[in-house]
N, C-alpha and C. Protein backbone atom coordinates (compact mmCIF):
# COMPACT_ATOMS: atom_id res chain seq x y z
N UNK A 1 172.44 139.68 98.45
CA UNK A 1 172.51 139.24 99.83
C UNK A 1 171.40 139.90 100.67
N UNK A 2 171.19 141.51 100.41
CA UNK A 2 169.92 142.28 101.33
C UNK A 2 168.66 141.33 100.94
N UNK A 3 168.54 140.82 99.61
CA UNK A 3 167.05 140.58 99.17
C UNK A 3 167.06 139.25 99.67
N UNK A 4 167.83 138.19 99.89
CA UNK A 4 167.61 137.01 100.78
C UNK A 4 167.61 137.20 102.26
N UNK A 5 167.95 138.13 102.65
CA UNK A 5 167.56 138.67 103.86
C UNK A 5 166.37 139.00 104.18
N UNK A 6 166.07 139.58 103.41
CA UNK A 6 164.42 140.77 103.38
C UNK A 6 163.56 139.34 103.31
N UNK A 7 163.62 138.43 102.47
CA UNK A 7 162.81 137.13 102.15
C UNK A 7 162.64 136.25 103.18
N UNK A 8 164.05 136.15 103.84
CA UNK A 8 163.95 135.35 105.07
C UNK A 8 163.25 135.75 106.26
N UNK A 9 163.35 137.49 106.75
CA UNK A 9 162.82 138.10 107.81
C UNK A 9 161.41 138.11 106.83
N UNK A 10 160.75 137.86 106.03
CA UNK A 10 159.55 137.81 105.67
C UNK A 10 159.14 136.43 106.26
N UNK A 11 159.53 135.40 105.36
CA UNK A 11 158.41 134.31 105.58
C UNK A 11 159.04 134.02 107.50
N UNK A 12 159.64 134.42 107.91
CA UNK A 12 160.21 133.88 109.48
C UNK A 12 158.54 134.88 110.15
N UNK A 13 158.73 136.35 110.04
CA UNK A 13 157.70 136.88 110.29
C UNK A 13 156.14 136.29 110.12
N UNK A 14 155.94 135.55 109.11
CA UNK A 14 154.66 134.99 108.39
C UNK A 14 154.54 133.55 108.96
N UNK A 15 155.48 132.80 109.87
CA UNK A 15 155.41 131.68 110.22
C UNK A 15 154.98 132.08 111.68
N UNK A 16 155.76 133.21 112.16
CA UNK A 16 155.49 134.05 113.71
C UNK A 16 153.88 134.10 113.76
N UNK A 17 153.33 134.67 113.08
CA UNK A 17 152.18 135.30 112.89
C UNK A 17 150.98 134.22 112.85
N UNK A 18 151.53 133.19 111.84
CA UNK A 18 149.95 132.23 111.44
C UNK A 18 149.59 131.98 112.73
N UNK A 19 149.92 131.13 113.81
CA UNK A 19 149.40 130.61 114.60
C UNK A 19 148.77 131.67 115.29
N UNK A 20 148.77 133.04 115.90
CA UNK A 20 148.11 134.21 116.27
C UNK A 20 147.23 134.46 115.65
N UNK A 21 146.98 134.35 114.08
CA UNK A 21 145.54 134.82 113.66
C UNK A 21 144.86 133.43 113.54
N UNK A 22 145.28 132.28 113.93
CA UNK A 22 144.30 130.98 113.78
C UNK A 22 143.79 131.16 115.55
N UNK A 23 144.50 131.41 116.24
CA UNK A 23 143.95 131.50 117.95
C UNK A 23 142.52 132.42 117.27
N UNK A 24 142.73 133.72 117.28
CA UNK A 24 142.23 134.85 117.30
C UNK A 24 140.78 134.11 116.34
N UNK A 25 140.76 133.26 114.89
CA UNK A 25 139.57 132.85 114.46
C UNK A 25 139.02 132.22 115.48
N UNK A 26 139.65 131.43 116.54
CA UNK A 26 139.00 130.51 117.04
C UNK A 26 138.15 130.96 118.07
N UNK A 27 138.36 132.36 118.73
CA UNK A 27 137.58 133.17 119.60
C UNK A 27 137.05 133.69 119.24
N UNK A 28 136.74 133.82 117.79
CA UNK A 28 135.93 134.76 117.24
C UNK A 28 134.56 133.72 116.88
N UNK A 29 134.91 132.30 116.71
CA UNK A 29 133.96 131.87 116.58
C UNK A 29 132.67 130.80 117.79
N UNK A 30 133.68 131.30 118.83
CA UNK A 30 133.19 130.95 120.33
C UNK A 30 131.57 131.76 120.68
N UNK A 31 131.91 133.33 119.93
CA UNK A 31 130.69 134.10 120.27
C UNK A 31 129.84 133.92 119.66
N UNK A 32 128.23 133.73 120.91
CA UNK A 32 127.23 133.46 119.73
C UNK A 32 125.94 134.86 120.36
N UNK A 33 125.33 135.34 119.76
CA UNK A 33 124.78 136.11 119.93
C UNK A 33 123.44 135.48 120.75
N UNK A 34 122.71 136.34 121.61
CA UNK A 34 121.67 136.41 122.25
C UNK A 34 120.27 135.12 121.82
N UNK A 35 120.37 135.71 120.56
CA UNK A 35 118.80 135.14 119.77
C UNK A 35 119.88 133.41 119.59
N UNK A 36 120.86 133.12 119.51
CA UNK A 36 121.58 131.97 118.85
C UNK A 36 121.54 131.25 120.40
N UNK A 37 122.12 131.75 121.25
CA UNK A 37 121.93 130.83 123.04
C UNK A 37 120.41 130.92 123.24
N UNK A 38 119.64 131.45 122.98
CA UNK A 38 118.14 130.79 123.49
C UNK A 38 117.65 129.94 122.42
N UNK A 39 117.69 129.85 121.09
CA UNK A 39 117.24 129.17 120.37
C UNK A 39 117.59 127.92 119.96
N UNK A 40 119.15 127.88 120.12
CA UNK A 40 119.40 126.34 119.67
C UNK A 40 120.01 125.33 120.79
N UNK A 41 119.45 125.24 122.00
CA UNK A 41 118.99 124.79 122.86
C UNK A 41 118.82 123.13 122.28
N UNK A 42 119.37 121.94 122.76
CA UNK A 42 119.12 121.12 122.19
C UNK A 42 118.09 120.21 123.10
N UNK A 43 117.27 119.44 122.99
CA UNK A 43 116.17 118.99 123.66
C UNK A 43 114.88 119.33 124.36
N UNK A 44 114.78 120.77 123.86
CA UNK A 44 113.52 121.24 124.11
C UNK A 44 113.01 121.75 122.82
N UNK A 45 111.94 121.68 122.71
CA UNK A 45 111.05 122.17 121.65
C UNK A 45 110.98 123.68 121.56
N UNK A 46 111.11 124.49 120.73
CA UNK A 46 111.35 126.24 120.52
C UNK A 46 110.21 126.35 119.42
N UNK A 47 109.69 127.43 120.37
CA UNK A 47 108.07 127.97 119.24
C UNK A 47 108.61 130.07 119.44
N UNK A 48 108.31 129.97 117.90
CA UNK A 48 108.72 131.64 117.52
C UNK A 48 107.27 132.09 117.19
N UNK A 49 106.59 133.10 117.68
CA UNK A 49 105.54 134.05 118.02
C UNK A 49 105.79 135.45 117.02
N UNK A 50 105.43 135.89 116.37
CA UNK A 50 105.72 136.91 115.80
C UNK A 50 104.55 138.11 115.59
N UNK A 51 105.20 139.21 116.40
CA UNK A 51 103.50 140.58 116.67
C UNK A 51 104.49 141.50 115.19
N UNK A 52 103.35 141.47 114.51
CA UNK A 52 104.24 142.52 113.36
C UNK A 52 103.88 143.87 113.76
N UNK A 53 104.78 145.22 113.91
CA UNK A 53 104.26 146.21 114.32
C UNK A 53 104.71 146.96 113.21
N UNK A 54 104.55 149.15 112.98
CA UNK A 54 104.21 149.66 111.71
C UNK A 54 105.71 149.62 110.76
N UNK A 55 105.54 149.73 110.11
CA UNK A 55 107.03 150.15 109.59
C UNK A 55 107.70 150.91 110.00
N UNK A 56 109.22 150.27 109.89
CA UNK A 56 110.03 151.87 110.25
C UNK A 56 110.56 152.42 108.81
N UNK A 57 109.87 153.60 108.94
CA UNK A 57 110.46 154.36 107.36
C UNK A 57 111.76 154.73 107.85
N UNK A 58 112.68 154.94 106.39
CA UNK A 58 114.15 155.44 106.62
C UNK A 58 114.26 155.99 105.08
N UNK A 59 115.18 156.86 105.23
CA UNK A 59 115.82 157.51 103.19
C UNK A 59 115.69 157.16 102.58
N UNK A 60 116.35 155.59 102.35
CA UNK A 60 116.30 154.83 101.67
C UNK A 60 115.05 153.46 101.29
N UNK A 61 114.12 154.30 101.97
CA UNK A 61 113.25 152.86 101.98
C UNK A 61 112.28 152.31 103.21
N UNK A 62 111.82 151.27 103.83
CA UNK A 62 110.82 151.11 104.80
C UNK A 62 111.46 149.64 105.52
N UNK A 63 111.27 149.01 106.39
CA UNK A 63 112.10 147.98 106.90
C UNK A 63 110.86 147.61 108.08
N UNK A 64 110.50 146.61 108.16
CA UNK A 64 109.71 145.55 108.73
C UNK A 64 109.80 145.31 110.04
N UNK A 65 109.20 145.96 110.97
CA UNK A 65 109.72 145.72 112.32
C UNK A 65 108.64 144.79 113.39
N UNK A 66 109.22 143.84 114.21
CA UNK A 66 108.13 142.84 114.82
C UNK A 66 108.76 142.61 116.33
N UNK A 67 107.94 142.09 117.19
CA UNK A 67 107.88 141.34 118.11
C UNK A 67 108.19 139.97 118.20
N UNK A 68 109.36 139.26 118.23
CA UNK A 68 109.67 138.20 118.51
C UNK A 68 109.22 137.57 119.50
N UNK A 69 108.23 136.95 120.00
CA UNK A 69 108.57 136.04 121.29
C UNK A 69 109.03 134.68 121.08
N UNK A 70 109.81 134.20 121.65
CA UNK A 70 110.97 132.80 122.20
C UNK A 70 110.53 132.13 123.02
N UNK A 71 110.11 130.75 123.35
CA UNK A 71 109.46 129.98 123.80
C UNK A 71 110.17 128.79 124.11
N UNK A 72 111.36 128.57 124.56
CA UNK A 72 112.05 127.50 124.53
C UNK A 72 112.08 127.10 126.17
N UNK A 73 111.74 125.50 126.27
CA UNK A 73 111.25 124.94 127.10
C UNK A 73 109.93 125.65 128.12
N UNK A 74 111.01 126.09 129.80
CA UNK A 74 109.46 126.82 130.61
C UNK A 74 110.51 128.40 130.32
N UNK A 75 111.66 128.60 129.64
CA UNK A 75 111.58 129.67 129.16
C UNK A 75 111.26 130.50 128.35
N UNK A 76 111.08 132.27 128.45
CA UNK A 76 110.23 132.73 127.76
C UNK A 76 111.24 134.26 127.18
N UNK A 77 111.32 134.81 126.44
CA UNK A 77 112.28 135.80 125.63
C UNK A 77 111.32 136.77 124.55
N UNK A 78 111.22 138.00 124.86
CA UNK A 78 111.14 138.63 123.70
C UNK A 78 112.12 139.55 123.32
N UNK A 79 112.30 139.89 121.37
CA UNK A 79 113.27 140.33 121.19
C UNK A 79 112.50 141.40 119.99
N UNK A 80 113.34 142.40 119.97
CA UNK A 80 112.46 143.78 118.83
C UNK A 80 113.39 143.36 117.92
N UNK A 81 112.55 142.99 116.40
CA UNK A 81 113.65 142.91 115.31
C UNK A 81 113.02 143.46 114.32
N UNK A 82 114.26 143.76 113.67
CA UNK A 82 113.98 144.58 112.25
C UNK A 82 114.42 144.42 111.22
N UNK A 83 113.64 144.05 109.89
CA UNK A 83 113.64 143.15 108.61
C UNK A 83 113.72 144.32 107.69
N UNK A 84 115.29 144.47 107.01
CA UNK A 84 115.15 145.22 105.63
C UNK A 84 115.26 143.95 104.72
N UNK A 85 114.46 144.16 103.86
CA UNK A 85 114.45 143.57 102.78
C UNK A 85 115.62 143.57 101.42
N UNK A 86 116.27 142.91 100.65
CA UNK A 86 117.34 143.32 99.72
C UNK A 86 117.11 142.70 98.83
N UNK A 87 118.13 143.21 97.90
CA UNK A 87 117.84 142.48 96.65
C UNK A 87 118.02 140.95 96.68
N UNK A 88 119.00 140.16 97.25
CA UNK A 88 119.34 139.20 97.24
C UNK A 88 118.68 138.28 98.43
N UNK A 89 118.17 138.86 99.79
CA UNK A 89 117.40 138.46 100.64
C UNK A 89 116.92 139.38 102.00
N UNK A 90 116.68 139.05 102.87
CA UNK A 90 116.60 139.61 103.68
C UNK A 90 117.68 139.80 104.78
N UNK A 91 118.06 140.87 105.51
CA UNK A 91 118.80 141.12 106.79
C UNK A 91 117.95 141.05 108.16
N UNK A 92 118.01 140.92 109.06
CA UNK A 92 117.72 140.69 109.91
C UNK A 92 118.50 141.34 111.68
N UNK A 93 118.04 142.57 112.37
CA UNK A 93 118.53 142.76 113.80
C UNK A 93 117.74 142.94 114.41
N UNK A 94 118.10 142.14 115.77
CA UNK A 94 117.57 141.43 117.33
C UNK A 94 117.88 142.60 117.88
N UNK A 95 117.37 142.48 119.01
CA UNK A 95 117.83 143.10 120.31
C UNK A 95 117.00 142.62 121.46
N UNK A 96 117.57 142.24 122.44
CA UNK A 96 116.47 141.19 123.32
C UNK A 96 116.24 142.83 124.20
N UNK A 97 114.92 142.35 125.01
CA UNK A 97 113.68 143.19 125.84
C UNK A 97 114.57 143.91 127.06
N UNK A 98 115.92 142.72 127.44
CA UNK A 98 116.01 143.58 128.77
C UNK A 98 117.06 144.65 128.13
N UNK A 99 118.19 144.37 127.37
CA UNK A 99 119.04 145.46 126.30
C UNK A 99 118.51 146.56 126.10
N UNK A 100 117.10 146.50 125.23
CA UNK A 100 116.39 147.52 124.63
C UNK A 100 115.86 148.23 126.14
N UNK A 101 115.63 147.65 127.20
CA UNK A 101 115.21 148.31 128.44
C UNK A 101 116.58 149.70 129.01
N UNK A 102 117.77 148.49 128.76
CA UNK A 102 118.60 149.42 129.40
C UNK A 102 119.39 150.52 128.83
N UNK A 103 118.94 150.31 127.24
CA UNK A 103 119.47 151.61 126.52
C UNK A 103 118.42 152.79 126.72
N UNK A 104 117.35 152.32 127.22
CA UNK A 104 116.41 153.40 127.36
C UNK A 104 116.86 154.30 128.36
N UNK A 105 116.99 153.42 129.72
CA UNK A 105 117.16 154.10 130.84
C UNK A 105 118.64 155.06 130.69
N UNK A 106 119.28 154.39 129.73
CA UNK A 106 120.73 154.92 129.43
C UNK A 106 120.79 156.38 128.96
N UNK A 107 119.87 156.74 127.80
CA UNK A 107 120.01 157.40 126.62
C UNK A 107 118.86 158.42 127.10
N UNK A 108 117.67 158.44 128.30
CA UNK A 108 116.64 159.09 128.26
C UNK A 108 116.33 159.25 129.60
């Protein structure tokens, strides 16, 4: 009798629950990052500019760092990104110009 109990307050719990973690995917996939809202912009033409600057060495290795500029329509975006390379492909992190401005003023 306890173990059809325990079974029932299970799947009753697991029926409670689904609809809360399907909300919760659905806001998770609302967010789009910085470089994703200027670029896929639909009806204007987007031209990517790329200033390669020195490496950044690290412990493990050296990672590719550049100047993005963003060119979409009469707007204009630059972003500092940095390319480690992997076995399987590359990774890739943004950070747009005014961010990288205000961690400066933040941190220094």
């Amino acid at each position: 009798m306890l173990r059809k109990i325990t079974i029932f307050v299970f799947f009753y719990l697991l029926k409670i629950a689904s609809p809360i973690a399907q909300d919760i995917k659905k806001d998770v996939e609302k967010l789009k990052t910085k470089m994703d809202l200027y670029t896929s912009k639909t009806g204007s033409i987007t031209k990517f500019i790329d200033t390669k600057l020195p490496n950044l060495k690290g412990t493990y290795g050296s990672a590719e760092t550049r100047i993005r500029k963003v060119i979409s329509g009469n707007l204009t975006i630059y972003f500092y990104q940095i390319v480690k390379s992997g076995k399987y492909g590359n990774s890739t992190a943004s950070i747009e110009y005014n961010d990288l401005c205000e961690l400066r003023v933040k941190f220094f």
